[in-house]
PDB file of N, CA and C in Angstrom:
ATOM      1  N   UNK A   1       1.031 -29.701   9.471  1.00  0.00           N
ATOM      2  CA  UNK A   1       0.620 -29.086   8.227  1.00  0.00           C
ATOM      3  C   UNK A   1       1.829 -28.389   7.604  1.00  0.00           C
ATOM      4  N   UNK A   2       2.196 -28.575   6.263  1.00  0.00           N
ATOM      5  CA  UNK A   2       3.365 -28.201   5.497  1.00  0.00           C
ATOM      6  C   UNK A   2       2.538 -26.850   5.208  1.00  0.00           C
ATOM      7  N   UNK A   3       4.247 -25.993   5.182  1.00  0.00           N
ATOM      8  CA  UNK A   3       3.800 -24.520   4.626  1.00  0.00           C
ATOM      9  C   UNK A   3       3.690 -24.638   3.321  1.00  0.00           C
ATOM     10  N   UNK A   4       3.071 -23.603   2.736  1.00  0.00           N
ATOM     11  CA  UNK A   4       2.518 -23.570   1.041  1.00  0.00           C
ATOM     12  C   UNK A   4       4.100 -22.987   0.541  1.00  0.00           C
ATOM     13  N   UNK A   5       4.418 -23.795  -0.516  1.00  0.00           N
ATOM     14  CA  UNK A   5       5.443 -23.530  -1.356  1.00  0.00           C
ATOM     15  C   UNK A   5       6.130 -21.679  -1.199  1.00  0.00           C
ATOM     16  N   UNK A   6       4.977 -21.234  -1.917  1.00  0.00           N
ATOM     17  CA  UNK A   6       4.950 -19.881  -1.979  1.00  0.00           C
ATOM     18  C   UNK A   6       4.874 -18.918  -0.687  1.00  0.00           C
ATOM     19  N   UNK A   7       4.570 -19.407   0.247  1.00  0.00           N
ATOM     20  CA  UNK A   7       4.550 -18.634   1.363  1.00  0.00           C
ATOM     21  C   UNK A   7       6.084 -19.091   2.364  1.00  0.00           C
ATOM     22  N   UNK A   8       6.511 -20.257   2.389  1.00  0.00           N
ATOM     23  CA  UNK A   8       8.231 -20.533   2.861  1.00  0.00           C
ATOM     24  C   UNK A   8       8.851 -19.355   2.559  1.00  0.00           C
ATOM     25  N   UNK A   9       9.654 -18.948   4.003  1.00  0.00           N
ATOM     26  CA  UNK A   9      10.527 -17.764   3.159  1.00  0.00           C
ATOM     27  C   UNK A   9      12.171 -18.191   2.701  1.00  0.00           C
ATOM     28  N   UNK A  10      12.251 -19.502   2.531  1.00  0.00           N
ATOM     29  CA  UNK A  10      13.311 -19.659   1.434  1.00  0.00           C
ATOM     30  C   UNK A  10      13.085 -19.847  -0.269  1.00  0.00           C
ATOM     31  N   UNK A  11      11.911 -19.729  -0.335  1.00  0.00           N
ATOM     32  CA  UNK A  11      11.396 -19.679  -1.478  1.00  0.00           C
ATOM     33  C   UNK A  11      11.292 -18.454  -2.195  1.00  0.00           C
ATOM     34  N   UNK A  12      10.715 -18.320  -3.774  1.00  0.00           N
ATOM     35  CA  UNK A  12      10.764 -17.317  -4.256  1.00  0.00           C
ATOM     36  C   UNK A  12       8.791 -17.058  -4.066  1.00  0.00           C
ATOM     37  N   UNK A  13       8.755 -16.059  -3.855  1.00  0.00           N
ATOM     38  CA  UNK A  13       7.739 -15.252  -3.412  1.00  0.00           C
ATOM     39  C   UNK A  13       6.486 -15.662  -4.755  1.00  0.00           C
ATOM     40  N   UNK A  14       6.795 -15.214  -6.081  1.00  0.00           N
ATOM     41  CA  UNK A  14       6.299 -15.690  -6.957  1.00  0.00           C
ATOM     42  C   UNK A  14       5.689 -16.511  -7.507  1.00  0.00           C
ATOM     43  N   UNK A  15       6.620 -17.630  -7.494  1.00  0.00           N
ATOM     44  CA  UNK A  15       6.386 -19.315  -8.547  1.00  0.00           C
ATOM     45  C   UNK A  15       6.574 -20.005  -7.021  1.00  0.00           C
ATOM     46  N   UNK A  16       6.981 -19.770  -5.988  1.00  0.00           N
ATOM     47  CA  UNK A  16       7.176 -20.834  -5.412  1.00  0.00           C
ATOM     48  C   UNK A  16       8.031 -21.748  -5.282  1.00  0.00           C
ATOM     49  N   UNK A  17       9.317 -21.572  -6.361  1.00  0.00           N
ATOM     50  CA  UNK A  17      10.153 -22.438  -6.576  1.00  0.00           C
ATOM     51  C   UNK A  17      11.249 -22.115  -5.453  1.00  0.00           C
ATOM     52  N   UNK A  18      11.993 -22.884  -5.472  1.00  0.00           N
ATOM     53  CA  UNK A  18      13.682 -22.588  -5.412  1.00  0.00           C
ATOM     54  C   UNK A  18      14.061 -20.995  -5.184  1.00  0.00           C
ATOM     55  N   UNK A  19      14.900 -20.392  -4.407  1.00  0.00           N
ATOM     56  CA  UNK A  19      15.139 -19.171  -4.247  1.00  0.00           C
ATOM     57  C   UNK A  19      16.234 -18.981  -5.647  1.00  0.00           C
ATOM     58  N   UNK A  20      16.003 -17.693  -6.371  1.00  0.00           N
ATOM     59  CA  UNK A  20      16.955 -17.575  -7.807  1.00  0.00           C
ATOM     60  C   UNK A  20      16.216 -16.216  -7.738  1.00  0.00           C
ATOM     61  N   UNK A  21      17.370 -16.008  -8.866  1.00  0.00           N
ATOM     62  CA  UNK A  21      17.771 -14.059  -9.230  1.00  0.00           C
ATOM     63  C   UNK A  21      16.276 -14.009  -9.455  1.00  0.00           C
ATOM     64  N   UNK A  22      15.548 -12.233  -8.813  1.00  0.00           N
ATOM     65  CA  UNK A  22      14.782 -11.652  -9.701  1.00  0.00           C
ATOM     66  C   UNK A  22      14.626 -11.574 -10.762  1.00  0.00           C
ATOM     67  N   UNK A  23      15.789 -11.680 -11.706  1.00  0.00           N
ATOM     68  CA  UNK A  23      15.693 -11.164 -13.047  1.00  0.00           C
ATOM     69  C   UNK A  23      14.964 -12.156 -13.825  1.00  0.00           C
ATOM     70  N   UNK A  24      14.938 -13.493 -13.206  1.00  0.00           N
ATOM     71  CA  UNK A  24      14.317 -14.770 -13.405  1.00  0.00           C
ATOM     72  C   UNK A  24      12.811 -14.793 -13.807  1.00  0.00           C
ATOM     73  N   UNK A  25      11.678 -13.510 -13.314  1.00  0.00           N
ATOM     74  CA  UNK A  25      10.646 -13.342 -13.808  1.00  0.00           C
ATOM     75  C   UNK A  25      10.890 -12.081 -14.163  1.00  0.00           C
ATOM     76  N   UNK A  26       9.844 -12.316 -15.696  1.00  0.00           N
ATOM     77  CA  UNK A  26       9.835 -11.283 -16.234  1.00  0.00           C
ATOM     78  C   UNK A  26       8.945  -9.926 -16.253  1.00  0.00           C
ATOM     79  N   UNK A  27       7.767 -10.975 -15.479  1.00  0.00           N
ATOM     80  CA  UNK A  27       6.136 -10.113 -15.138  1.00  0.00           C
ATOM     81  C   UNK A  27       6.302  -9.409 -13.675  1.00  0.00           C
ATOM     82  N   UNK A  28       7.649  -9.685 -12.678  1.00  0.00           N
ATOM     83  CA  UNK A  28       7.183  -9.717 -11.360  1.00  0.00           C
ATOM     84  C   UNK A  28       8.900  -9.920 -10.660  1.00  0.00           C
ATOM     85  N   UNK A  29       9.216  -9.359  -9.678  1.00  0.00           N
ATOM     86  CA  UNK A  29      10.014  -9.932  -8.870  1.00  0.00           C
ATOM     87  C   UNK A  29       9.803 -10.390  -7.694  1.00  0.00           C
ATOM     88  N   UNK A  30      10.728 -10.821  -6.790  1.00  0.00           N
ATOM     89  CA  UNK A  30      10.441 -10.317  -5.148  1.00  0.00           C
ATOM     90  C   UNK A  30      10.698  -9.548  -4.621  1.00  0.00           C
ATOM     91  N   UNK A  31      11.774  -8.519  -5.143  1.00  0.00           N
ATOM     92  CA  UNK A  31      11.792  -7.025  -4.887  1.00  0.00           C
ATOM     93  C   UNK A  31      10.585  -6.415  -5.103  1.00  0.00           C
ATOM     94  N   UNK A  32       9.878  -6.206  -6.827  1.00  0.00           N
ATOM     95  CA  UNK A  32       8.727  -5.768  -6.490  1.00  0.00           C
ATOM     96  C   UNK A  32       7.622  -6.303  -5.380  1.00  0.00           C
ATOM     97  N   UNK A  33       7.934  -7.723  -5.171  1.00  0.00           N
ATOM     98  CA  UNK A  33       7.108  -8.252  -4.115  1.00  0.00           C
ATOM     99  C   UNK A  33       7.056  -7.333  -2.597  1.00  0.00           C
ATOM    100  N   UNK A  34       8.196  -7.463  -2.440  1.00  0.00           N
ATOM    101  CA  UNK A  34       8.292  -6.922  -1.365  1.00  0.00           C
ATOM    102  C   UNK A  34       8.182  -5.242  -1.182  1.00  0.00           C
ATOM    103  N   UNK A  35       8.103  -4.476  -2.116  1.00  0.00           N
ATOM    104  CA  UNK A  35       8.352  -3.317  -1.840  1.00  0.00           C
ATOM    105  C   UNK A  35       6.611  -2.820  -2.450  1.00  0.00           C
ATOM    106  N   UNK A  36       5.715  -3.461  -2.904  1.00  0.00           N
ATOM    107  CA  UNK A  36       4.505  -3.706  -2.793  1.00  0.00           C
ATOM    108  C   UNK A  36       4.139  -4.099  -1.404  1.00  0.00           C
ATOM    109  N   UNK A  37       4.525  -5.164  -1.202  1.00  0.00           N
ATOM    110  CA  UNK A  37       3.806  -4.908   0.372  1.00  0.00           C
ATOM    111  C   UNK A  37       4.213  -4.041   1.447  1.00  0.00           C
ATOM    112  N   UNK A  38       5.443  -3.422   1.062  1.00  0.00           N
ATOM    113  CA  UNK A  38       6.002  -2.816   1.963  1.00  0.00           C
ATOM    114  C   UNK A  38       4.902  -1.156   2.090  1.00  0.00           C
ATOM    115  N   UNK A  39       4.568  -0.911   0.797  1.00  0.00           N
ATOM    116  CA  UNK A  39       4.067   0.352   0.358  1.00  0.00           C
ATOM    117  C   UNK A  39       2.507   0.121   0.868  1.00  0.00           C
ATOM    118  N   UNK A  40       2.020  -1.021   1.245  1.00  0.00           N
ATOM    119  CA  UNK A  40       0.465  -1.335   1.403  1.00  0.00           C
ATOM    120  C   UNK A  40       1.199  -1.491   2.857  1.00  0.00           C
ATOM    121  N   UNK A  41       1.764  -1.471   3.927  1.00  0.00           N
ATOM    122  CA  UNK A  41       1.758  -1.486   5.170  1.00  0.00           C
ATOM    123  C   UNK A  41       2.040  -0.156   5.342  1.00  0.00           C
ATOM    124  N   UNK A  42       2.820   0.782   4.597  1.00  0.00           N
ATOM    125  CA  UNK A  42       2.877   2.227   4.810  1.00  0.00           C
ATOM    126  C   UNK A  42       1.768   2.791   4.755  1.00  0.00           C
ATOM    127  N   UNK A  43       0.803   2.643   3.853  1.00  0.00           N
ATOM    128  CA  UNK A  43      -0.921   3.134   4.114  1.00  0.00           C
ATOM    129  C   UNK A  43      -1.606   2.838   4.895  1.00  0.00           C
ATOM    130  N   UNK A  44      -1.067   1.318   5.747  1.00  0.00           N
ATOM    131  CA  UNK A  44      -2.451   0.877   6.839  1.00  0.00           C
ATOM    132  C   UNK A  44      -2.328   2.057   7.713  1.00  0.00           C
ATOM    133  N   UNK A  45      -3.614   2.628   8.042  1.00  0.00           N
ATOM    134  CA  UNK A  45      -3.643   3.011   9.597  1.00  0.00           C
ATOM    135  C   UNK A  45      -4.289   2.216  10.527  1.00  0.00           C
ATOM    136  N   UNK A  46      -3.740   2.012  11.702  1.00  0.00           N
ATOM    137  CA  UNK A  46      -4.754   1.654  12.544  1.00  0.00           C
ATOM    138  C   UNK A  46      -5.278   2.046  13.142  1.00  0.00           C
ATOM    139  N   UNK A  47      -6.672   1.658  13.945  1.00  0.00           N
ATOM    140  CA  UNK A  47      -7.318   2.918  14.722  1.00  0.00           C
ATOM    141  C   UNK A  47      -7.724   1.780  16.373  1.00  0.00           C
ATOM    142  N   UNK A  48      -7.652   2.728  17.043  1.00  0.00           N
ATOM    143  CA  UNK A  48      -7.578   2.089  18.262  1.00  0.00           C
ATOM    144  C   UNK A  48      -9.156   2.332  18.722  1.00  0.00           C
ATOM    145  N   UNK A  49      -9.358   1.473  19.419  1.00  0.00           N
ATOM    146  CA  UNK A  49     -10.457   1.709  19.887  1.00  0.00           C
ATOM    147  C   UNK A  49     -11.419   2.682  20.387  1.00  0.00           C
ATOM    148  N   UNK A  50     -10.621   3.708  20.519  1.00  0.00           N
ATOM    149  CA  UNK A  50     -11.682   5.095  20.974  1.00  0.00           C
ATOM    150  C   UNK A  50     -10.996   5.743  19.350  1.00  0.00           C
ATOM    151  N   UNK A  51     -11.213   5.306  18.228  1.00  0.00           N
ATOM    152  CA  UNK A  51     -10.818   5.927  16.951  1.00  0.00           C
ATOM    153  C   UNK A  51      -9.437   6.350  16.737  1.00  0.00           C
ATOM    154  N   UNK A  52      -9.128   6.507  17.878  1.00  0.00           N
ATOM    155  CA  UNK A  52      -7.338   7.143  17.799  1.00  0.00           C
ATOM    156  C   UNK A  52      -6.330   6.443  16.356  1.00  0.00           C
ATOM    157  N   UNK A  53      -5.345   6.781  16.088  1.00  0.00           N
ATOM    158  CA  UNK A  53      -4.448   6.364  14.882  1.00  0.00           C
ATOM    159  C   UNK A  53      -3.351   6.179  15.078  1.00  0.00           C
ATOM    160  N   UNK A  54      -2.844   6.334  16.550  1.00  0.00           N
ATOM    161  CA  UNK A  54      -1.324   6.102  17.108  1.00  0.00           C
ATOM    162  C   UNK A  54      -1.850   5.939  18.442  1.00  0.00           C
ATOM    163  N   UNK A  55      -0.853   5.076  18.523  1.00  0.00           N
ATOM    164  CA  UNK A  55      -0.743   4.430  20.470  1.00  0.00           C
ATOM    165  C   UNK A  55      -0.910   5.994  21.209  1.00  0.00           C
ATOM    166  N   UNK A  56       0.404   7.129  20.510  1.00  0.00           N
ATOM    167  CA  UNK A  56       0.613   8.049  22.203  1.00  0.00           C
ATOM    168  C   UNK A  56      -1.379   8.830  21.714  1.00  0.00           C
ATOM    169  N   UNK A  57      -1.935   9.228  20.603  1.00  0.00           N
ATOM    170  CA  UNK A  57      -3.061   9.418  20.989  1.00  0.00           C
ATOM    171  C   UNK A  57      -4.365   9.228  21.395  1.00  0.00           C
ATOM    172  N   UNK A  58      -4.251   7.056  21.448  1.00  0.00           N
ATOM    173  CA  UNK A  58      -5.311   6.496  22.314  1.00  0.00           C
ATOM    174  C   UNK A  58      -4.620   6.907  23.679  1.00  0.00           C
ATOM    175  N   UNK A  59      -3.380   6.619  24.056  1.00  0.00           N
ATOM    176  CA  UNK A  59      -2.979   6.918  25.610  1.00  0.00           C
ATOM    177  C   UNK A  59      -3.567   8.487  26.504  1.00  0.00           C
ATOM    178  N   UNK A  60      -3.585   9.347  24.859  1.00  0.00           N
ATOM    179  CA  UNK A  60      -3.651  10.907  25.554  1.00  0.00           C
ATOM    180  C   UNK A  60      -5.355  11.097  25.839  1.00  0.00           C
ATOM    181  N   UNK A  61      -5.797  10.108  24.895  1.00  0.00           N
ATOM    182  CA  UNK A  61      -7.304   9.902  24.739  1.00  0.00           C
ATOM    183  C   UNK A  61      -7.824   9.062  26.525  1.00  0.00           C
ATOM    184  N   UNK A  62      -6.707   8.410  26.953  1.00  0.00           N
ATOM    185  CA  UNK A  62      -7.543   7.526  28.037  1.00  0.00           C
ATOM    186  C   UNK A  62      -7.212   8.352  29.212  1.00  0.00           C
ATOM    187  N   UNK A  63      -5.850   8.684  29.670  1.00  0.00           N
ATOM    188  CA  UNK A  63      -5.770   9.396  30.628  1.00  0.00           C
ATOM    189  C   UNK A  63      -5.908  10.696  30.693  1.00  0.00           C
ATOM    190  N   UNK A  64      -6.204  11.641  30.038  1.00  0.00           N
ATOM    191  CA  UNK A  64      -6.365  12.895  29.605  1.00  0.00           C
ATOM    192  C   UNK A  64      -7.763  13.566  28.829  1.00  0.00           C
ATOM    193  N   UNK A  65      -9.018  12.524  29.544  1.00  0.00           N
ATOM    194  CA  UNK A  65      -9.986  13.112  28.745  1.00  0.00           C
ATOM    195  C   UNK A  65     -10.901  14.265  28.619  1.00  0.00           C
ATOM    196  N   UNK A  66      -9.966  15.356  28.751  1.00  0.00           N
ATOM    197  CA  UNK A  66     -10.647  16.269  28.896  1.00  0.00           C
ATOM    198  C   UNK A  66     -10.888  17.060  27.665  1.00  0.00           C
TER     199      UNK A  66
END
């Protein structure tokens, strides 16, 4: 199965085409691309299975339940 145009990472993030300057779209870059997703992985939290939001406080949560 071929990767989708747009998802190759020698491609441009955007159109899919050919890798070329940002300045190339006018609605969008791959800088903004990327620094959009970069800013939506800075908000994920994750939560671990006993609710925790970081590894060391599921760890403090399993061996330390007091």
């Amino acid at each position: 199965m071929a990767t989708p145009a747009h998802l190759a990472p020698q491609n441009c993030f955007v159109c899919g085409g050919a890798a070329h300057a940002d300045t190339d779209h006018t609605f969008r870059s791959n800088a903004a691309a990327l620094a959009e997703a970069r800013e939506h992985d800075r908000r994920t939290v994750h939560h671990y299975p006993g609710g925790q939001t970081s590894s060391a406080a599921a760890y403090v949560a399993e061996h330390r339940p007091y």
